[in-house]
N, C-alpha and C. Protein backbone atom coordinates (compact mmCIF):
# COMPACT_ATOMS: atom_id res chain seq x y z
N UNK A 1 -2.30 -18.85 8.16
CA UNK A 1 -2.09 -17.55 8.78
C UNK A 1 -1.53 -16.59 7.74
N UNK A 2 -2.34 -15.60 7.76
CA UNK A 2 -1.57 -14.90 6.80
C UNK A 2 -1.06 -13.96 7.55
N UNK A 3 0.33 -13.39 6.47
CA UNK A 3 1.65 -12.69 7.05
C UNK A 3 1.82 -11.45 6.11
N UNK A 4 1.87 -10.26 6.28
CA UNK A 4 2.68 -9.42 5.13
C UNK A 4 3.73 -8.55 5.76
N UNK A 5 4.35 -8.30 4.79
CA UNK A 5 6.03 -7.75 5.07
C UNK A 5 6.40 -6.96 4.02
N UNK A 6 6.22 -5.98 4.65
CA UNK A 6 6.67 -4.60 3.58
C UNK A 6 8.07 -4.15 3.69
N UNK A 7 8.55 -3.78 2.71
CA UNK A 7 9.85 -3.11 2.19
C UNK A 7 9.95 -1.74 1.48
N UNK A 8 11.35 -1.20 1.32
CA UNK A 8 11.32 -0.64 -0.06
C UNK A 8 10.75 1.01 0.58
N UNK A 9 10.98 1.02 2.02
CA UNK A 9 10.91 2.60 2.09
C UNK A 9 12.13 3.28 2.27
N UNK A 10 12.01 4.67 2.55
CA UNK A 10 13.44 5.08 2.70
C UNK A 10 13.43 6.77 2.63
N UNK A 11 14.33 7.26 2.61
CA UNK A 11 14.46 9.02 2.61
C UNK A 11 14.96 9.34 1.26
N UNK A 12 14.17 9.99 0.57
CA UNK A 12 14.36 10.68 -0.67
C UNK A 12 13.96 12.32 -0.76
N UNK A 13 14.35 13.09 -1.89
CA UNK A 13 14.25 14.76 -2.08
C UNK A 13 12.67 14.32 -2.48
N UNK A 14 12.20 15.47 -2.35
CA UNK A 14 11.29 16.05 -3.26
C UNK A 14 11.60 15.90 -4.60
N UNK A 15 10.43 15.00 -5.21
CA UNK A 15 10.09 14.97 -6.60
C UNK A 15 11.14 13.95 -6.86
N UNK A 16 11.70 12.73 -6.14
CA UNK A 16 12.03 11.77 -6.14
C UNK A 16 11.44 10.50 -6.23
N UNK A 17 11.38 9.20 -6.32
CA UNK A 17 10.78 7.74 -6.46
C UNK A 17 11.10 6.62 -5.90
N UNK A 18 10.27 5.97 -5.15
CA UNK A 18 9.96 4.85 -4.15
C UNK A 18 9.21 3.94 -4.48
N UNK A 19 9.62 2.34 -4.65
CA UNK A 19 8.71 1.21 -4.80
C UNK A 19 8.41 0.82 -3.59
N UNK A 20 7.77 0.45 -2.86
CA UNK A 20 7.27 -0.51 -1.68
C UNK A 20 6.98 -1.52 -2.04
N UNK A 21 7.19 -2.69 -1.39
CA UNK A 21 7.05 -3.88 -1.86
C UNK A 21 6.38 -4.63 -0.87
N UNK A 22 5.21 -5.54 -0.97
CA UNK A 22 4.49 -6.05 0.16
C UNK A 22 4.77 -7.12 -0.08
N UNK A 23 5.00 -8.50 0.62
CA UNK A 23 5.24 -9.77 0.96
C UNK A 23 4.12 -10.22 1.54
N UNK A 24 3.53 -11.06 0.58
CA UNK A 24 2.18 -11.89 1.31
C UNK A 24 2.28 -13.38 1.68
N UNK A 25 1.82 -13.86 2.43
CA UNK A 25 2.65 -15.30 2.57
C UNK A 25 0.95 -15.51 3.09
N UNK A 26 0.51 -16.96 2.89
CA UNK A 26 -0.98 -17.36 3.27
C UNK A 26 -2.09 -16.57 2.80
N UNK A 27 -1.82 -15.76 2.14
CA UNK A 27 -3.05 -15.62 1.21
C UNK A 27 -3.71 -15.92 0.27
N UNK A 28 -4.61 -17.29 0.36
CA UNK A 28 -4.47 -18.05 -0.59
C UNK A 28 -6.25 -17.87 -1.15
N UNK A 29 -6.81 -16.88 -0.94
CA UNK A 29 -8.33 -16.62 -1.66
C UNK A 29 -8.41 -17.07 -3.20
N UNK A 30 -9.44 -17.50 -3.46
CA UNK A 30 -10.15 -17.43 -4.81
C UNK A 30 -9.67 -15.64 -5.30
N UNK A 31 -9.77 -14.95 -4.65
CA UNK A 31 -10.52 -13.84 -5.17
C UNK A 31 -9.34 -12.57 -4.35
N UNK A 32 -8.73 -11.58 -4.57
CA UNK A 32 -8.18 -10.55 -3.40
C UNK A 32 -8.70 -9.33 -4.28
N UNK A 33 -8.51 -8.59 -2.55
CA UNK A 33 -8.92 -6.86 -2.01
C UNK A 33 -7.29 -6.72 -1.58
N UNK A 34 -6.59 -6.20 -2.25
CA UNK A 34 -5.11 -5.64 -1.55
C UNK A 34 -4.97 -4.33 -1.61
N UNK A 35 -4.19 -3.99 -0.95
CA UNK A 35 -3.83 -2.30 -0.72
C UNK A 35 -3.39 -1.74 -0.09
N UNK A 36 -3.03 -0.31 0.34
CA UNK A 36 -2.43 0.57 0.91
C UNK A 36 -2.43 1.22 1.75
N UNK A 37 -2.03 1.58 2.84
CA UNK A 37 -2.76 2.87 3.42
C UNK A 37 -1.10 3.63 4.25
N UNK A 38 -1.23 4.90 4.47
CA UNK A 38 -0.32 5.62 5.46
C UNK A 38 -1.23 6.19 6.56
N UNK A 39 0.25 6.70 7.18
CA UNK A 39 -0.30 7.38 8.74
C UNK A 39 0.61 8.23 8.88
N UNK A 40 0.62 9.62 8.67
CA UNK A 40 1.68 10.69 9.17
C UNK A 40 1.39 10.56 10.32
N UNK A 41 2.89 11.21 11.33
CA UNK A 41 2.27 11.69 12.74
C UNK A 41 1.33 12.66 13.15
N UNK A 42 0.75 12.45 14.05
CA UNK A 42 -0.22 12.75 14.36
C UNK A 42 -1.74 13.04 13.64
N UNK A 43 -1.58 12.10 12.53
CA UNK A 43 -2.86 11.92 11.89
C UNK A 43 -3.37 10.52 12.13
N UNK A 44 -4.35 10.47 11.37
CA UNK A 44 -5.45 9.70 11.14
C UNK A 44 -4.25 8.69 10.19
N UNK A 45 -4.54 6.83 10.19
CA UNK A 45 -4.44 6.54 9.06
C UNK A 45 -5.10 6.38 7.74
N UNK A 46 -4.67 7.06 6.53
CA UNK A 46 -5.33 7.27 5.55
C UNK A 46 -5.43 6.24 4.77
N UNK A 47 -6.52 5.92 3.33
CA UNK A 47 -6.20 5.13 2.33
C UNK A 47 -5.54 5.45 1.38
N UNK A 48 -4.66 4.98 0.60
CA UNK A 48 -3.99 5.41 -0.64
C UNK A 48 -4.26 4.61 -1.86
N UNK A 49 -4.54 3.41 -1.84
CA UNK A 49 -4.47 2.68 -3.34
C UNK A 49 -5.17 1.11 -3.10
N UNK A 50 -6.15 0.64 -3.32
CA UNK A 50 -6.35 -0.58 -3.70
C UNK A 50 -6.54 -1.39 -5.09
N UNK A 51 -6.50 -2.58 -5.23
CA UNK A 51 -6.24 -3.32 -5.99
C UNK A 51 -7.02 -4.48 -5.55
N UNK A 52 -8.09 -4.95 -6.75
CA UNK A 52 -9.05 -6.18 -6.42
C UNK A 52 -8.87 -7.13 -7.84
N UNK A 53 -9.77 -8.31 -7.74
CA UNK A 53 -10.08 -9.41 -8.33
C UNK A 53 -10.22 -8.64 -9.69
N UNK A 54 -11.25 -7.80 -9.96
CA UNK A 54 -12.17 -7.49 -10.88
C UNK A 54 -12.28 -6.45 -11.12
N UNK A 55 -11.52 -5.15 -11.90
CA UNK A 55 -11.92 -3.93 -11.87
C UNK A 55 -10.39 -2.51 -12.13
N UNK A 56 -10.44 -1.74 -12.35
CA UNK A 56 -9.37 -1.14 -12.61
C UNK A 56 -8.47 -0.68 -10.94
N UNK A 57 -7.25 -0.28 -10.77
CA UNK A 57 -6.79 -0.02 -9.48
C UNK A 57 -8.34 1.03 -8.96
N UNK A 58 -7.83 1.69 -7.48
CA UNK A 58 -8.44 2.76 -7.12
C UNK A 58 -7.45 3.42 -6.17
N UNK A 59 -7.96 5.11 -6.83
CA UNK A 59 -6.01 5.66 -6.02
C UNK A 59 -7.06 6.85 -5.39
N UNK A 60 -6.62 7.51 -3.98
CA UNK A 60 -6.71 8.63 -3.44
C UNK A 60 -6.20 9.56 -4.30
N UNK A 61 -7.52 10.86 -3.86
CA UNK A 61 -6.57 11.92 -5.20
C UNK A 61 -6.02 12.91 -4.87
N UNK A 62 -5.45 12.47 -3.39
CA UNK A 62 -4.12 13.01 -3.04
C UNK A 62 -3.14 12.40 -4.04
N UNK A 63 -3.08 11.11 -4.65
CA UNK A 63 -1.85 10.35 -5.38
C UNK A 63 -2.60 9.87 -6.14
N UNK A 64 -3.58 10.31 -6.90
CA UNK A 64 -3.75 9.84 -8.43
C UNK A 64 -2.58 10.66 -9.07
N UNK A 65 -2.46 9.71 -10.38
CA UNK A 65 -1.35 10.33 -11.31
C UNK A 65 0.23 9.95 -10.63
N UNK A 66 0.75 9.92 -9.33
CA UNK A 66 1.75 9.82 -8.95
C UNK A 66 1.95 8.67 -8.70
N UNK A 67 0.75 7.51 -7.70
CA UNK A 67 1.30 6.49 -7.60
C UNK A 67 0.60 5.41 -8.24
N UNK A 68 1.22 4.13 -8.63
CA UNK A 68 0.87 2.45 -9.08
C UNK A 68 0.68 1.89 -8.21
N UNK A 69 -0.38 0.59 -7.85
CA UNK A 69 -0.08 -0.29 -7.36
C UNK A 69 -0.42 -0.81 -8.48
N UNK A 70 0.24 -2.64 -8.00
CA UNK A 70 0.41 -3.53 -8.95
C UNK A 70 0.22 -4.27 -7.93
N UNK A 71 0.12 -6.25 -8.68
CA UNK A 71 0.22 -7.09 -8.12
C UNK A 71 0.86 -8.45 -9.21
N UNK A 72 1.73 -8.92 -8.43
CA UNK A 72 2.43 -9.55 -9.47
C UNK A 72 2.19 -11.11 -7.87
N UNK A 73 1.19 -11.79 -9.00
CA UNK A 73 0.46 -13.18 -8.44
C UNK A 73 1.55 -14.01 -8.01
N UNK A 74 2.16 -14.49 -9.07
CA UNK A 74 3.34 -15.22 -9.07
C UNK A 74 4.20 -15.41 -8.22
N UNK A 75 4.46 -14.43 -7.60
CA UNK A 75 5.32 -13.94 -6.34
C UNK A 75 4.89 -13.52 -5.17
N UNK A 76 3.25 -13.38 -4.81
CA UNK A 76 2.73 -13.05 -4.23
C UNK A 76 3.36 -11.55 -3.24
N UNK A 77 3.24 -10.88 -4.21
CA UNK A 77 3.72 -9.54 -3.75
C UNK A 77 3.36 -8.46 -4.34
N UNK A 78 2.20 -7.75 -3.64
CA UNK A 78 1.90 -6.29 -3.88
C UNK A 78 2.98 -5.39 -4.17
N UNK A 79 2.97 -3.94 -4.70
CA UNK A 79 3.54 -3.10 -5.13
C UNK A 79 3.14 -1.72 -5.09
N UNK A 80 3.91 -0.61 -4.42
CA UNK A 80 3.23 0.64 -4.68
C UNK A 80 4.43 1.71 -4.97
N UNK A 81 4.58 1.87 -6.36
CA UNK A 81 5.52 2.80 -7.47
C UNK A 81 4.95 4.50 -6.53
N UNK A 82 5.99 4.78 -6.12
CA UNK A 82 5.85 5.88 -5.57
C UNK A 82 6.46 7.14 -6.33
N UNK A 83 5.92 7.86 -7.40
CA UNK A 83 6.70 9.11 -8.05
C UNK A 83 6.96 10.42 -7.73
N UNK A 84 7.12 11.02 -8.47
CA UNK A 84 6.85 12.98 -7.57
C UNK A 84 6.61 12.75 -6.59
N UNK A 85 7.25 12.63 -5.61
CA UNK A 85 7.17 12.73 -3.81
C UNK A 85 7.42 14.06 -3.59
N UNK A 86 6.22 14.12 -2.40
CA UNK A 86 6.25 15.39 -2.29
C UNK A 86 6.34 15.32 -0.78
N UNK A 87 6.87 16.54 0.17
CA UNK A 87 7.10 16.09 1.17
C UNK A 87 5.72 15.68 2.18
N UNK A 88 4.65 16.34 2.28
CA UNK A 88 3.95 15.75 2.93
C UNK A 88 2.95 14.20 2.30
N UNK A 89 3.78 13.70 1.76
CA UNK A 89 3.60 12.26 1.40
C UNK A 89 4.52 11.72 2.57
N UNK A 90 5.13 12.02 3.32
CA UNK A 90 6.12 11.46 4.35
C UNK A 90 5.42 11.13 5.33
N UNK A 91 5.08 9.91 5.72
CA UNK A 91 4.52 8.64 6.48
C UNK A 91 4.61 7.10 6.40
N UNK A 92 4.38 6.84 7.53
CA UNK A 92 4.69 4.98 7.86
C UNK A 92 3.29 5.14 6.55
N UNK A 93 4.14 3.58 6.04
CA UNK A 93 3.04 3.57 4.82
C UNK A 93 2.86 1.57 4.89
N UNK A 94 1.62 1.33 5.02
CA UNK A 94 1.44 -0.12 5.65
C UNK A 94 0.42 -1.09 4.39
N UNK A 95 0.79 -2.04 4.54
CA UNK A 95 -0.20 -2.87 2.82
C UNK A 95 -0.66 -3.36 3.83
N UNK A 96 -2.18 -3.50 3.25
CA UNK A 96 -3.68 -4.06 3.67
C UNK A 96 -4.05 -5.41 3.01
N UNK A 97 -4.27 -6.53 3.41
CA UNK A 97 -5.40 -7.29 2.37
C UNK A 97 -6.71 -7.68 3.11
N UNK A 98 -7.36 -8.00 2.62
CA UNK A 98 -8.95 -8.16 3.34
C UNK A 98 -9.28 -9.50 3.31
N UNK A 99 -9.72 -9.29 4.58
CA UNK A 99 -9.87 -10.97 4.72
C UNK A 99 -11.06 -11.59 3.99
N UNK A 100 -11.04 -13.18 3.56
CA UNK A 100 -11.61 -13.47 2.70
C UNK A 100 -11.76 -13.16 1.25
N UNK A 101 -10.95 -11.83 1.36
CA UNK A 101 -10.65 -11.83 -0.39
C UNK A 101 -11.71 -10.78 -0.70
N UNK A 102 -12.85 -10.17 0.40
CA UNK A 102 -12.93 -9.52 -0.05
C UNK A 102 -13.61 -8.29 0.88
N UNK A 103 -13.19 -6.71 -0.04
CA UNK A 103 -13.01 -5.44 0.55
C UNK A 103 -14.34 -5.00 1.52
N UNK A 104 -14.58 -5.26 2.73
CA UNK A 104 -15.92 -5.15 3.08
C UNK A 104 -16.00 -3.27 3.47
N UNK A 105 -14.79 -2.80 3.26
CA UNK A 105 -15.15 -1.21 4.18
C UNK A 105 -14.48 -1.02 4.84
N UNK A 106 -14.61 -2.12 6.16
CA UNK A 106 -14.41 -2.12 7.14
C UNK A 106 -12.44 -2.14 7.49
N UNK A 107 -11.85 -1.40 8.55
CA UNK A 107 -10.39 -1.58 8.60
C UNK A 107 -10.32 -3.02 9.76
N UNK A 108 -11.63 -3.26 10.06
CA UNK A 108 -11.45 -4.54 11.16
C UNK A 108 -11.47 -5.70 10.27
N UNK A 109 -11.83 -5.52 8.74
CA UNK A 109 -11.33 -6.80 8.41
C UNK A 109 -10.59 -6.87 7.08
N UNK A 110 -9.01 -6.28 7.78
CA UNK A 110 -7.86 -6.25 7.10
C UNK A 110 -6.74 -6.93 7.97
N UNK A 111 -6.08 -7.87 7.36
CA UNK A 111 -4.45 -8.20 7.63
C UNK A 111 -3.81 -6.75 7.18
N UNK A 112 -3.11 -6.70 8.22
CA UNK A 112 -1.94 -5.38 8.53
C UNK A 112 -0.53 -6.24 8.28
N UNK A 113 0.18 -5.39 7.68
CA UNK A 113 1.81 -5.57 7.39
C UNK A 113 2.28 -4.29 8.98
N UNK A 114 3.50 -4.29 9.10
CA UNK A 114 4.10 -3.71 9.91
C UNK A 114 4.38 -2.36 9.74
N UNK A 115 4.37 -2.28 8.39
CA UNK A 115 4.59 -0.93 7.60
C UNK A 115 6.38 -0.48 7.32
N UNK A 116 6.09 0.44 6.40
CA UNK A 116 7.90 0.83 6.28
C UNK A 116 7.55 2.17 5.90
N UNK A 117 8.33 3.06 6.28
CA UNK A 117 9.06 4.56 6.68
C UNK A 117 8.93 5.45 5.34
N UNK A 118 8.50 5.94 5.53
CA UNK A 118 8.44 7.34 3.89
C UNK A 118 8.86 8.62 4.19
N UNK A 119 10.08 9.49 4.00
CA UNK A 119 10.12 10.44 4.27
C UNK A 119 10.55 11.07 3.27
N UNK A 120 10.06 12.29 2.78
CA UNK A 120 10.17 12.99 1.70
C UNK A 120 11.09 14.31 1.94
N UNK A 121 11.91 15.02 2.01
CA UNK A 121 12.47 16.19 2.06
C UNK A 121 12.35 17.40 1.44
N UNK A 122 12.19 18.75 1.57
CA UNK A 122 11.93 19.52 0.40
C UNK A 122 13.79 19.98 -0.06
């Protein structure tokens, strides 16, 4: 069964910095699709950043330049380096992985984390 458990949000100024930290437990693929996504209120949830097997990150260019993800195997724990926050970056912000390891498109075949809190201030 796989499990993820995100951390590492919180209330910061404008043009402040946030790591999120994802906790993967049972994800044990040959191969991973991991990643990101938020949801302000009353929007849509968006994508922000993935991270695969084979290939350089891929960032929304709302947050190219501002944010990292990483993945550090070892520990089985995603990462998303949050910089220049700006306030409408302020949303539940939730890590994705895809089942089977790999990214089909689709949001029906993603493990969901619970998400953790982003609020930016001006």
């Amino acid at each position: 069964q796989v499990q993820l458990v995100e951390s590492g949000g919180g209330s910061v100024q404008s043009g402040g910095s946030l790591r999120l930290s994802c906790a993967a437990s049972g994800y044990t693929y040959s191969r991973y699709c991991m990643g990101w996504f938020r949801q302000a209120p009353g929007k849509e949830r968006e994508w922000v950043a993935t991270i695969k097997t084979y290939g350089p990150p891929n960032y929304a260019d709302s947050v190219k330049g501002r944010f990292t993800i990483s993945l550090d195997n070892a520990r089985n724990t995603l990462y998303l380096q949050l910089n220049s926050l700006k306030p409408e970056d302020t949303a539940m912000y939730y890590c994705a992985a895809a089942k089977y390891g790999y990214c089909s498109g689709s949001l029906q075949d993603l493990y969901w984390g619970q998400g953790t809190q982003v609020t930016v201030s001006s």
